[in-house]
C-alpha atoms as a PDB file:
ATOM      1  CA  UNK A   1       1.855 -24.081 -62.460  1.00  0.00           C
ATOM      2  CA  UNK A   2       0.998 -24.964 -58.505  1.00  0.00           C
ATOM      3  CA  UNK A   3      -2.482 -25.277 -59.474  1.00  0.00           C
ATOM      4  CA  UNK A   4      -2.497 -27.103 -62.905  1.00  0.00           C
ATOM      5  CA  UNK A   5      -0.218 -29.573 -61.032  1.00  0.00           C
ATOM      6  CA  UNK A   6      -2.866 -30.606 -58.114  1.00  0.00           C
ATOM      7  CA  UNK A   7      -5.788 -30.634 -60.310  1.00  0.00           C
ATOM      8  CA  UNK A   8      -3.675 -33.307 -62.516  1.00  0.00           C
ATOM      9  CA  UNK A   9      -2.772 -35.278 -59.255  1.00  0.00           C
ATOM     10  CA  UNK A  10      -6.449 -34.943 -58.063  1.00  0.00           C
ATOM     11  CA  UNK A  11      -7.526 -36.253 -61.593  1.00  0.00           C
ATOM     12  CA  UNK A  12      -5.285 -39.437 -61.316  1.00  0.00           C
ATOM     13  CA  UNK A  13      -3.166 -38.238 -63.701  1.00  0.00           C
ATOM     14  CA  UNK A  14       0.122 -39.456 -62.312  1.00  0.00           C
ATOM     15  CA  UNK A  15       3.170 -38.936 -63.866  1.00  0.00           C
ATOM     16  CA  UNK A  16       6.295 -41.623 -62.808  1.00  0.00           C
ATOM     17  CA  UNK A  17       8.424 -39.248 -61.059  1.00  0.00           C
ATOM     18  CA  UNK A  18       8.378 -35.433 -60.619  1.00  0.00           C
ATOM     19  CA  UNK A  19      11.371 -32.803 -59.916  1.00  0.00           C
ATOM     20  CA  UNK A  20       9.867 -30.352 -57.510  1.00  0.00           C
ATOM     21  CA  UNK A  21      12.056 -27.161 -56.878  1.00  0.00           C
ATOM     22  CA  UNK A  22      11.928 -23.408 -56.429  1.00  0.00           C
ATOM     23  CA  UNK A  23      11.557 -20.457 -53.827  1.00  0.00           C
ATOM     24  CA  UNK A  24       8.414 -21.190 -52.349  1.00  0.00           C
ATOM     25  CA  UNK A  25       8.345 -23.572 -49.910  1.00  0.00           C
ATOM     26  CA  UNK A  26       5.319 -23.071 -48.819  1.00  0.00           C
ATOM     27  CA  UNK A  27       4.201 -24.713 -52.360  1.00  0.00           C
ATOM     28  CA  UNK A  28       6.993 -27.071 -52.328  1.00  0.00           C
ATOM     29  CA  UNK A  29       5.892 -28.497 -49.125  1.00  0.00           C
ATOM     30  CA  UNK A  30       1.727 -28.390 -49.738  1.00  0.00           C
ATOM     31  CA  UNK A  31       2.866 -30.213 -53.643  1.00  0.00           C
ATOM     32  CA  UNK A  32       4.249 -32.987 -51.271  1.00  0.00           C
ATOM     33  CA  UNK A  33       1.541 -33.498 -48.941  1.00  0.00           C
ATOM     34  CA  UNK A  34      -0.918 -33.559 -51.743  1.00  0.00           C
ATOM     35  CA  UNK A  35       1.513 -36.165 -53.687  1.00  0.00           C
ATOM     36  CA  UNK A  36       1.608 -38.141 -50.230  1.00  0.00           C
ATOM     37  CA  UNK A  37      -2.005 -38.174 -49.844  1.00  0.00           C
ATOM     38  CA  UNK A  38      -2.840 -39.151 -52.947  1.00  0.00           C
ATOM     39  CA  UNK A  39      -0.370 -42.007 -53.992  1.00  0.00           C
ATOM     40  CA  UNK A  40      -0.439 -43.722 -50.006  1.00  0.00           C
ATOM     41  CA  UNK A  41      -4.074 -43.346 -49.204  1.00  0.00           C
ATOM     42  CA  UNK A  42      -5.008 -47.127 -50.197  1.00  0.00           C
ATOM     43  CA  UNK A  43      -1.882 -48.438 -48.337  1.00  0.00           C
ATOM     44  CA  UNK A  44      -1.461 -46.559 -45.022  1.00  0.00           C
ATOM     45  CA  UNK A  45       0.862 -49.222 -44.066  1.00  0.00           C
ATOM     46  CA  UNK A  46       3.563 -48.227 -46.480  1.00  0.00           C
ATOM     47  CA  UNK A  47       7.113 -46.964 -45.094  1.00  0.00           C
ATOM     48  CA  UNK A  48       7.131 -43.468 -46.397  1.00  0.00           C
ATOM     49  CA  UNK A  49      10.744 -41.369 -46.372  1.00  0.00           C
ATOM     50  CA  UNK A  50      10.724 -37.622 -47.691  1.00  0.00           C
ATOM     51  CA  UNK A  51      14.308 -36.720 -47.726  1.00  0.00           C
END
């Protein structure tokens, strides 16, 4: 599921919002930095809160 989900981001295939839950939070937390990178690398300026 992990995987199939970052090769979708990576392929610009971007849905409008996305529940992310479960044990791992290793994933949990990687699934956010990938979203992060992705969606604010043309606008570095933007005010980003993770909460």
């Amino acid at each position: 599921m992990y995987r199939s989900f970052i090769n979708s981001l990576r392929s610009g295939d971007v849905s409008n919002i996305y529940l992310l839950h479960g044990s791992e939070t290793y994933l949990l937390d990687k699934a956010v930095e990938e979203m992060t990178a992705y969606l604010i690398k043309d606008f570095p300026e933007i005010n980003l809160t993770i909460f």
